[in-house]
Protein backbone atom coordinates (compact mmCIF):
# COMPACT_ATOMS: atom_id res chain seq x y z
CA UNK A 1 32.02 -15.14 61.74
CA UNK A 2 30.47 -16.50 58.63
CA UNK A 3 31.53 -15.02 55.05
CA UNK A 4 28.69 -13.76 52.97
CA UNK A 5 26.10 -16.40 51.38
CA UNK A 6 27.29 -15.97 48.10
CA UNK A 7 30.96 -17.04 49.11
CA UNK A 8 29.39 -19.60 50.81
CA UNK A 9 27.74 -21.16 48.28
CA UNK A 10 30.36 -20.85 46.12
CA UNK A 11 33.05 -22.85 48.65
CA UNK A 12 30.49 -25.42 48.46
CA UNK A 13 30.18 -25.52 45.17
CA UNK A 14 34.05 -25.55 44.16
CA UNK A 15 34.47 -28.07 46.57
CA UNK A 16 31.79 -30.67 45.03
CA UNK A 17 33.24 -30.07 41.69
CA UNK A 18 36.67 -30.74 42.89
CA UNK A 19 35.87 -33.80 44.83
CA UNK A 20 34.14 -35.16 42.36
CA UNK A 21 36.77 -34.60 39.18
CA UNK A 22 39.63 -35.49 41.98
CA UNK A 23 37.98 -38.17 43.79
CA UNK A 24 39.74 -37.00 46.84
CA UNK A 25 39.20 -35.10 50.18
CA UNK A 26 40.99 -33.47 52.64
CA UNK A 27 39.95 -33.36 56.28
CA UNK A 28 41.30 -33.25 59.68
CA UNK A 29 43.02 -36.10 61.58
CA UNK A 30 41.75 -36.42 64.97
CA UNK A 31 43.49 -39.90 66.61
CA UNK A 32 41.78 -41.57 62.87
CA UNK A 33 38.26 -39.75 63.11
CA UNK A 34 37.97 -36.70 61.75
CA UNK A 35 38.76 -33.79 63.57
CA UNK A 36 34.78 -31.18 64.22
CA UNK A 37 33.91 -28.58 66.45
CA UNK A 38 30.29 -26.90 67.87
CA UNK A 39 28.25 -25.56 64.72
CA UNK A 40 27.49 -21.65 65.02
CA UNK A 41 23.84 -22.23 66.20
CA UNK A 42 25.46 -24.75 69.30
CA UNK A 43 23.08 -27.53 68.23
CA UNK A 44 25.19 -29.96 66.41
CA UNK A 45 28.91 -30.97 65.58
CA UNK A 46 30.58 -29.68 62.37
CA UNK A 47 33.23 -31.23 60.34
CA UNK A 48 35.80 -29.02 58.06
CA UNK A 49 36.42 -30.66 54.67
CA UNK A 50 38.33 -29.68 51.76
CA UNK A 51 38.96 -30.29 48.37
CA UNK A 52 42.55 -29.58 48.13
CA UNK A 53 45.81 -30.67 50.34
CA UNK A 54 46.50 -26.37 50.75
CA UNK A 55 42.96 -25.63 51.89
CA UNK A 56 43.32 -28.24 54.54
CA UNK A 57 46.46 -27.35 55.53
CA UNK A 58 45.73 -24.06 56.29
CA UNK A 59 43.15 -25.11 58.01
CA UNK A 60 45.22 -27.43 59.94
CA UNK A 61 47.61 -24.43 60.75
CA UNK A 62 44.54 -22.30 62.03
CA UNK A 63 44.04 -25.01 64.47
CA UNK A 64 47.74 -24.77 65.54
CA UNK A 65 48.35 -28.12 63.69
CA UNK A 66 46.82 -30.23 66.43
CA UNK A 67 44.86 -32.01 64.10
CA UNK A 68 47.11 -32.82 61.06
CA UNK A 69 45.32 -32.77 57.48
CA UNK A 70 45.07 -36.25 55.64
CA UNK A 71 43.42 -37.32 52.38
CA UNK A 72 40.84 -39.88 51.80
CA UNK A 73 38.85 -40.95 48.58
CA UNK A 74 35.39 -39.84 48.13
CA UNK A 75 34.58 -43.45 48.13
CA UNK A 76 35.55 -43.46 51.76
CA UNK A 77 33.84 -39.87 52.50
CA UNK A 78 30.69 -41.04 50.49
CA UNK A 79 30.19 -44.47 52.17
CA UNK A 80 31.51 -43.99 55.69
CA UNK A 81 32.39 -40.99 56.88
CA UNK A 82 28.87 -38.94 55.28
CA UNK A 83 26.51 -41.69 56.23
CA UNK A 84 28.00 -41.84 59.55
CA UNK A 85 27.43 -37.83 60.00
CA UNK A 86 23.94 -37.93 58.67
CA UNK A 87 22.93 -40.88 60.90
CA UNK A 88 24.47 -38.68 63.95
CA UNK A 89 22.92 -35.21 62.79
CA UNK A 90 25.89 -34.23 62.07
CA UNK A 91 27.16 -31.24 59.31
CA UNK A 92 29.66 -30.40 57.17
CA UNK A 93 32.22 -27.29 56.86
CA UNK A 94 33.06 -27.72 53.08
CA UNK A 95 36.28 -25.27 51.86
CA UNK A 96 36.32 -23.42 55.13
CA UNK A 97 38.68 -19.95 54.70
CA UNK A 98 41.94 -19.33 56.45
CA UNK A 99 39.96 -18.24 59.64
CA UNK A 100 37.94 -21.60 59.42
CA UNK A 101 34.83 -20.20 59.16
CA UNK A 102 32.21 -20.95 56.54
CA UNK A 103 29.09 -23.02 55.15
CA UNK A 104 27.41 -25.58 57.36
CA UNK A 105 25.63 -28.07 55.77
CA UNK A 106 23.35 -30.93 56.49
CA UNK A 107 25.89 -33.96 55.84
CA UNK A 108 22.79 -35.43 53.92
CA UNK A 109 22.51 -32.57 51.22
CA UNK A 110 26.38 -32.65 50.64
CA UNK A 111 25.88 -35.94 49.72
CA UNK A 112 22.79 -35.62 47.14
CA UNK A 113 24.88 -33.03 45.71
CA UNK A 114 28.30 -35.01 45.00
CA UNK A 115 26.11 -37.70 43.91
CA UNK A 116 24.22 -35.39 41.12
CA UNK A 117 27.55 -34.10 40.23
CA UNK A 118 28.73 -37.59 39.34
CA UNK A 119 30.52 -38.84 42.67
């Protein structure tokens, strides 16, 4: 179940901001990759990321803590882990709610967007 557009777009915007003025992000450990499921449409993988250590923990408790939540520098998430996810179609799950639902979005227009925000 997807929350309504506007939330949407404003989970994605928070978390650019936040990355950005933090230089950090949150995602989920899975064995050292990080941790996706099926998108809502079935057609591609998508990765939860977050923009504080709460967010991703709650997120990491939604998923029964199976996949722990670690932090990484948006250096990391903006050379490696984002071009790796656009090269592989992949999308991103920024700020996901407590039910770990939320946007989906091209890995490739997360990335324009930290990088006009200054990241």
């Amino acid at each position: 179940m997807l929350r309504l557009e506007t939330d949407n777009a404003k989970a994605v915007g928070t978390f650019v901001e936040s990355v950005v003025a933090s230089g950090r992000v949150w995602v989920l450990d899975d064995a050292g990759s990080v941790a996706g499921c099926l998108s809502n449409d079935q057609n591609a993988d998508v990765f939860p990321v977050f923009s504080d250590a709460a967010e991703a923990n709650r997120g990491a408790a939604c998923w029964e803590g199976v996949f722990p939540a670690v932090e990484i520098t948006l250096e990391t998430f903006t050379e490696t882990v984002l071009p790796y996810s656009i090269a592989h179609g992949q999308l991103m799950g920024p700020n996901w709610d407590a039910n770990m639902a939320g946007a989906e979005i091209d890995a490739a227009e997360l990335l324009a967007m930290i990088r006009e925000a200054g990241g």
